[in-house]
C-alpha atoms as a PDB file:
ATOM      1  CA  UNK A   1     134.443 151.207  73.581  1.00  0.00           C
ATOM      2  CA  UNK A   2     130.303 151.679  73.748  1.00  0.00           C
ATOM      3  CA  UNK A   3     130.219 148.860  70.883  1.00  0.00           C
ATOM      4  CA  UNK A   4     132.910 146.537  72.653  1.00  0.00           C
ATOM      5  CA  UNK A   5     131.104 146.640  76.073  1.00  0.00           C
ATOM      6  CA  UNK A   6     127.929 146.158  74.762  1.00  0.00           C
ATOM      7  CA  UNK A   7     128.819 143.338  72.696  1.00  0.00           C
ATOM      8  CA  UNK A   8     130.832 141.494  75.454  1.00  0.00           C
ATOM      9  CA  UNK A   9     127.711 142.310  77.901  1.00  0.00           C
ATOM     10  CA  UNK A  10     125.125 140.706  75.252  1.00  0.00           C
ATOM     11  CA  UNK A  11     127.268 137.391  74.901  1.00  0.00           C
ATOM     12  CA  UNK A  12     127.650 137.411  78.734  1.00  0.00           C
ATOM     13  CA  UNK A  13     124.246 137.610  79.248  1.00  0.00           C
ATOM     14  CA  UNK A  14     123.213 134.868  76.594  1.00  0.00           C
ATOM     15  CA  UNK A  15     125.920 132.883  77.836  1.00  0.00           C
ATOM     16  CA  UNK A  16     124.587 131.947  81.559  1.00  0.00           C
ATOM     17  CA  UNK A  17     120.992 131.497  80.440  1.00  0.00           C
ATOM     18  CA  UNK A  18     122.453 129.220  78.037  1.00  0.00           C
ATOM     19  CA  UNK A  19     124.943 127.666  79.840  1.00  0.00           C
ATOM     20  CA  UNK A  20     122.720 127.339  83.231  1.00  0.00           C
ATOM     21  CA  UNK A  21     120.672 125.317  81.553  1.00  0.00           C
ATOM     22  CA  UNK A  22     123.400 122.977  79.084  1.00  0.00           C
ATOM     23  CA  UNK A  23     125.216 121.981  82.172  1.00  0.00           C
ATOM     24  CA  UNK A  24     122.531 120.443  84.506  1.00  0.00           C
ATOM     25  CA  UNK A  25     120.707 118.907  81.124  1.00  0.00           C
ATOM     26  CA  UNK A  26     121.148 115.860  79.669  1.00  0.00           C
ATOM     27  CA  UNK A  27     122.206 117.474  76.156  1.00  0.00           C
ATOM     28  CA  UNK A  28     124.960 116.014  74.065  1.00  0.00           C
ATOM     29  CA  UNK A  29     128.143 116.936  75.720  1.00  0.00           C
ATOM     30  CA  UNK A  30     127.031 118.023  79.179  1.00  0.00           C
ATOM     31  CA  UNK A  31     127.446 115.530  81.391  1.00  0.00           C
ATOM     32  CA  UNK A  32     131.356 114.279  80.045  1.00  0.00           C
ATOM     33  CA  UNK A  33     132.503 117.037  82.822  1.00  0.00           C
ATOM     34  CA  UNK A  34     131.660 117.386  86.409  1.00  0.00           C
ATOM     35  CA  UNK A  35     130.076 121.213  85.635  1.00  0.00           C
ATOM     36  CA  UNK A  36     126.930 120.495  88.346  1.00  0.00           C
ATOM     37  CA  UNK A  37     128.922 122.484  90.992  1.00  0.00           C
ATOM     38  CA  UNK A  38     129.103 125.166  87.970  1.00  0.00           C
ATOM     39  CA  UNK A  39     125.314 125.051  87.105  1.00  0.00           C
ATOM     40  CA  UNK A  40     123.877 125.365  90.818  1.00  0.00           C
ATOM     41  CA  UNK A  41     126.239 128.290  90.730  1.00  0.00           C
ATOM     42  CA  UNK A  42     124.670 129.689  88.116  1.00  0.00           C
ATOM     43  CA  UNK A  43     121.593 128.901  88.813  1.00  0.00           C
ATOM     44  CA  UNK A  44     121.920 129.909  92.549  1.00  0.00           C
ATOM     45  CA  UNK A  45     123.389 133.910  91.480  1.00  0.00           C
ATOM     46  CA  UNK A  46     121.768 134.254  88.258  1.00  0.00           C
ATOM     47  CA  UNK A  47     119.325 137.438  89.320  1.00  0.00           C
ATOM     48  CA  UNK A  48     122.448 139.418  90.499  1.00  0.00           C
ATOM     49  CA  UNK A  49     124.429 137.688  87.452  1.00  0.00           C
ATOM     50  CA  UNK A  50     121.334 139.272  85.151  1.00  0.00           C
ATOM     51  CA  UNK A  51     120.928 142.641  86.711  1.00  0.00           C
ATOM     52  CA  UNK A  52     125.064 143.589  86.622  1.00  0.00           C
ATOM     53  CA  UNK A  53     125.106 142.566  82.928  1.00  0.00           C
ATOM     54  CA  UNK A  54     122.139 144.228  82.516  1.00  0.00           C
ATOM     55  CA  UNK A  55     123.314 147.005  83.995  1.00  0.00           C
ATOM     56  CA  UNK A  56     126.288 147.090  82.190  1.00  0.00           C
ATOM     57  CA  UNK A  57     125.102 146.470  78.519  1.00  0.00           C
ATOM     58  CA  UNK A  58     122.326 149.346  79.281  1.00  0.00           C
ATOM     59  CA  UNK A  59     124.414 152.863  78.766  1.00  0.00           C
ATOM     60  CA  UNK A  60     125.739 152.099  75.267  1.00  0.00           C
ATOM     61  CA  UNK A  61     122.525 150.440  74.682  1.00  0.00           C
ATOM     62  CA  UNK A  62     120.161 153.656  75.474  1.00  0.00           C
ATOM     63  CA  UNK A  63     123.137 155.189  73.737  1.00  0.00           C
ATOM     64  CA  UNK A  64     122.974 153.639  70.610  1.00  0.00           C
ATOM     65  CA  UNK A  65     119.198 153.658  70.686  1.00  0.00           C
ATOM     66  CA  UNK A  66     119.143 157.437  71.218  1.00  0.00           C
ATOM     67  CA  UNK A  67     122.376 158.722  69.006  1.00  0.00           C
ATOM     68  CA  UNK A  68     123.355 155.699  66.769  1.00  0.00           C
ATOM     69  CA  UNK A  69     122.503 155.038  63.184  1.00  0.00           C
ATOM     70  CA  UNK A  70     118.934 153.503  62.285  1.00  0.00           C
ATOM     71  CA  UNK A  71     120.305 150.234  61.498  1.00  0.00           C
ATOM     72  CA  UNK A  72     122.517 150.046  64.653  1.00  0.00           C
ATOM     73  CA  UNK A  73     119.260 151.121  66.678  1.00  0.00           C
ATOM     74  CA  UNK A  74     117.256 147.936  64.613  1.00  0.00           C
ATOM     75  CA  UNK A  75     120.022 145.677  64.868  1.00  0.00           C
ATOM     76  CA  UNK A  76     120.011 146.473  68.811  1.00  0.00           C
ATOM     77  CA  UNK A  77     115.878 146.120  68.843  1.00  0.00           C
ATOM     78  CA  UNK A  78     116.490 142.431  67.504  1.00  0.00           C
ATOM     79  CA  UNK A  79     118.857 141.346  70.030  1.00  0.00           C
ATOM     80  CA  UNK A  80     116.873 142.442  72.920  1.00  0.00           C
ATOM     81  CA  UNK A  81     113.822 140.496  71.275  1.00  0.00           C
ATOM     82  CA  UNK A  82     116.148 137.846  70.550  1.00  0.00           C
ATOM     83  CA  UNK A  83     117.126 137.506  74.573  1.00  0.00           C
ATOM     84  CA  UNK A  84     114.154 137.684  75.011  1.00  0.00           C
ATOM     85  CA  UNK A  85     112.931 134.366  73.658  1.00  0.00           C
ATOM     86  CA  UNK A  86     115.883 132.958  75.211  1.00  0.00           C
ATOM     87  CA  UNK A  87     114.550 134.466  78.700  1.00  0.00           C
ATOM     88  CA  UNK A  88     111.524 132.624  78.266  1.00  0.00           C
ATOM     89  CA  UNK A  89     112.111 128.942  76.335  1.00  0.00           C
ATOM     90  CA  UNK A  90     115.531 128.984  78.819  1.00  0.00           C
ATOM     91  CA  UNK A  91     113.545 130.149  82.524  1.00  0.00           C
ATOM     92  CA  UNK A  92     109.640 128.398  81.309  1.00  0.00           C
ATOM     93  CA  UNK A  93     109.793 126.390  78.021  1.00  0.00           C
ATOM     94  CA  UNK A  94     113.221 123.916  79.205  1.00  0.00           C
ATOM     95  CA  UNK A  95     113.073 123.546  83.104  1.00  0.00           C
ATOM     96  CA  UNK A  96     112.626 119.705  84.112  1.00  0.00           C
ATOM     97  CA  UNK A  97     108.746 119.932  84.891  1.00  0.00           C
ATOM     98  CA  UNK A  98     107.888 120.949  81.054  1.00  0.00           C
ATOM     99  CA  UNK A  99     110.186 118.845  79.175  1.00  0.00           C
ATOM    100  CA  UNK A 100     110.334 115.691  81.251  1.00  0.00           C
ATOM    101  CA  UNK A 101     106.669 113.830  80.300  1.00  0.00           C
ATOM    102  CA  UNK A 102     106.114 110.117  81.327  1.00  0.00           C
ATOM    103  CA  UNK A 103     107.403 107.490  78.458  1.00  0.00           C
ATOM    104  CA  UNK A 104     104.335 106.768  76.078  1.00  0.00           C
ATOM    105  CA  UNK A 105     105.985 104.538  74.514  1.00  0.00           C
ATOM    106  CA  UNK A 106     108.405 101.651  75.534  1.00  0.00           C
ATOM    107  CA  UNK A 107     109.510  99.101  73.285  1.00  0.00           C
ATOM    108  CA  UNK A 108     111.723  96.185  74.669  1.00  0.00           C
ATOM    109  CA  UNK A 109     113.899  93.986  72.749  1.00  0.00           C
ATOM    110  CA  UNK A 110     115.403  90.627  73.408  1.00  0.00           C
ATOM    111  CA  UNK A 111     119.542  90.639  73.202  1.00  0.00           C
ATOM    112  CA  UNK A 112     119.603  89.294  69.990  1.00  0.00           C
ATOM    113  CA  UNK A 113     117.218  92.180  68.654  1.00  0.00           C
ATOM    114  CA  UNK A 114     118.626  95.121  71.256  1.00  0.00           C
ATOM    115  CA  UNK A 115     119.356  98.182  68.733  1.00  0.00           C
ATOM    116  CA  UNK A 116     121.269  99.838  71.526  1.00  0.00           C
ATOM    117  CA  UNK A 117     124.995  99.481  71.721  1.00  0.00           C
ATOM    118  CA  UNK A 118     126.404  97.140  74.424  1.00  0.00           C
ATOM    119  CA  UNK A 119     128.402  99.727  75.922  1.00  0.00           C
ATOM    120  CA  UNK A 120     125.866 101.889  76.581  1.00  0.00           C
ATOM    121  CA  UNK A 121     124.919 101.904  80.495  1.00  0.00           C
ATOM    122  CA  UNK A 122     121.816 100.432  81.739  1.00  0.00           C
ATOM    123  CA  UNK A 123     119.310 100.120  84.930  1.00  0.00           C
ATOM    124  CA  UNK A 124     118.590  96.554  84.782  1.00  0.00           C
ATOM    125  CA  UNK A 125     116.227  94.613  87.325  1.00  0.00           C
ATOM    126  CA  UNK A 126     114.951  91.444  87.945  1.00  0.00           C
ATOM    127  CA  UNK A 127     112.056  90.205  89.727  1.00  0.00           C
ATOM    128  CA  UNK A 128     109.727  87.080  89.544  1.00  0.00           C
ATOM    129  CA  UNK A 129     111.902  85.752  87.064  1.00  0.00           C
ATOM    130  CA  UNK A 130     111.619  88.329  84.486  1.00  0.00           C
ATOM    131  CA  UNK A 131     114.409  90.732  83.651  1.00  0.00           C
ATOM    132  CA  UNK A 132     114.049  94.362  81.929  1.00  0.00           C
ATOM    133  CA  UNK A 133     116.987  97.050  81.260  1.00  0.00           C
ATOM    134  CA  UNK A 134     116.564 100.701  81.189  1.00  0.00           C
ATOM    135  CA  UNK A 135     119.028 102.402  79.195  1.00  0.00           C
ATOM    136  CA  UNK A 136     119.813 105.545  80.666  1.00  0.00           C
ATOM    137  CA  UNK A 137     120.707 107.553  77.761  1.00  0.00           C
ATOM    138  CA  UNK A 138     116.749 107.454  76.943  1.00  0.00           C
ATOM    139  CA  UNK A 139     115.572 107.195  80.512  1.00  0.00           C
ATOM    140  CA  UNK A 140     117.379 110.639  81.745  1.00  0.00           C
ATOM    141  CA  UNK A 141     115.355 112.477  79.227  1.00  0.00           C
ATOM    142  CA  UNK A 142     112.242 111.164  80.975  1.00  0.00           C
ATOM    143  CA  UNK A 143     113.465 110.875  84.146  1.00  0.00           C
ATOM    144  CA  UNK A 144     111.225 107.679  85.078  1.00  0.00           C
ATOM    145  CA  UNK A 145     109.426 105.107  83.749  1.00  0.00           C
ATOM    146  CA  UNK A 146     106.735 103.102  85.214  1.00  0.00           C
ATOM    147  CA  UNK A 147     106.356  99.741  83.874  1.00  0.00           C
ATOM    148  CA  UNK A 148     105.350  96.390  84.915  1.00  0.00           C
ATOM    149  CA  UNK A 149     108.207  93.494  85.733  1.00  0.00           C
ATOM    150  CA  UNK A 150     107.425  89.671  86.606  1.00  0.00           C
ATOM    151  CA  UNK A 151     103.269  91.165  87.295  1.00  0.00           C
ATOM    152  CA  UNK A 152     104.752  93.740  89.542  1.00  0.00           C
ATOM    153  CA  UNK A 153     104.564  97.668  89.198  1.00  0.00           C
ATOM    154  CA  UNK A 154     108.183  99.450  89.529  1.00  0.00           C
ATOM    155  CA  UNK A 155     109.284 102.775  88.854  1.00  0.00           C
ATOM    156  CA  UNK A 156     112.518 103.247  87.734  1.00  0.00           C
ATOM    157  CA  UNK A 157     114.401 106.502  88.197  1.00  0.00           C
ATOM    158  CA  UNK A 158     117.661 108.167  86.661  1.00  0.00           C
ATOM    159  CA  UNK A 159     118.553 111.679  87.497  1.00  0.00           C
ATOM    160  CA  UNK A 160     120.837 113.619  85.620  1.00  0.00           C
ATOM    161  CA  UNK A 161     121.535 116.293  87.561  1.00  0.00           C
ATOM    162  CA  UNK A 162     123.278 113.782  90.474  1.00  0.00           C
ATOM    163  CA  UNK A 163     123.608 110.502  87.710  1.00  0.00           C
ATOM    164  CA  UNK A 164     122.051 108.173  90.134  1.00  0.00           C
ATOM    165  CA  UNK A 165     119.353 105.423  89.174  1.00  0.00           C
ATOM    166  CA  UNK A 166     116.928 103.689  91.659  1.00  0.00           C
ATOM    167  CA  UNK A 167     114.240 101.058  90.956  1.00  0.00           C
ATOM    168  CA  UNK A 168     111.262 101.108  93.104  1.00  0.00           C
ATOM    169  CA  UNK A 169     108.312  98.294  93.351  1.00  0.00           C
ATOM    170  CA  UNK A 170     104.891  98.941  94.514  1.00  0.00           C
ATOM    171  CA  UNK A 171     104.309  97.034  97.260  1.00  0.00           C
ATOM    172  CA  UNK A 172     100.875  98.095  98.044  1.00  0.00           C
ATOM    173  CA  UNK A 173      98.463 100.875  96.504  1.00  0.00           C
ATOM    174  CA  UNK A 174     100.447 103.283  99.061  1.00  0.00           C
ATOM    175  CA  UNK A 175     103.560 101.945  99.712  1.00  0.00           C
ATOM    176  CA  UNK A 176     106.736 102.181  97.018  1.00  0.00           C
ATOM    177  CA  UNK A 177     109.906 100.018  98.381  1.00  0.00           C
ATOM    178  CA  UNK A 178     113.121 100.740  97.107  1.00  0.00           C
ATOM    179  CA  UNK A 179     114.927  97.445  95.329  1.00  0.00           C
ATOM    180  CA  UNK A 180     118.252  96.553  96.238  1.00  0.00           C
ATOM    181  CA  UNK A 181     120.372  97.540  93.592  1.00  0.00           C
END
């Protein structure tokens, strides 16, 4: 029963970090369902989420560690080690202000040279007779992109957590106005 509990406990506990994370993310998969009610959950209760699992993993744990076998008490040591990493690239390494960096690069194509599928969504805008699309499976890793359209500065925006998009031009050094889109 020591083993079953503990088990269950450890794949509970990797579970929500995981899964905290996978839902709000644009990773493959994640955003076919509406699970953002189900990560702010998660992300909203994970302390008390953490400390019952903990709590509950931690008698057979200690258990093993003091009575069990050398290779159950290794095999334990890993795990914990193994969380964690998991702790820390799930909570510091992956949140949105580490992983999504200004586009260095951005490469435009004409139609006739576009590489990405048709059906793919886009941000498109058009101003001073020049028009640019953003698709938004690339853009919602970045967030935003700042670019240039028809000699005017925009910023264009996709968030992933909400799936909205919004263009902005710079009007003047301190003034961004929203397009109409």
């Amino acid at each position: 029963m020591k083993i079953f509990v503990l088990v269950v406990g450890l794949i509970l506990l990797f579970a929500v970090e995981f899964l905290r994370v996978y839902f709000i993310m644009p990773f493959p998969g994640s955003q076919h369902n509406n699970t953002i009610g189900i990560a702010y959950w998660l992300t909203a209760n994970i302390r008390w989420i953490r400390i019952i699992l903990l709590l509950i993993i931690s008698y057979p744990a200690i258990s093993i560690l003091q009575n069990g076998r050398t290779w159950k008490k290794i095999l334990i040591s890993i795990v914990v080690i193994f969380y964690g990493v998991v702790f820390y690239l799930f909570n510091f390494r992956f949140q949105a202000n580490k992983i999504f960096y200004q586009a260095q690069n951005k490469n435009f194509a004409d139609a006739k040279n576009n590489k990405i599928p048709t059906e793919k969504l886009i941000i498109g805008v058009a101003m001073d007779g020049e028009a640019k699309a953003y698709p938004i499976q690339l853009i919602g890793y970045h967030h935003q992109v700042r670019d240039t359209i028809g000699h005017t500065p925009v910023m264009i925006t996709y968030c992933t957590v909400c799936r909205t998009g919004r263009a902005f031009a710079l009007t003047s050094i301190i003034n961004w106005k929203t397009l109409g889109l």
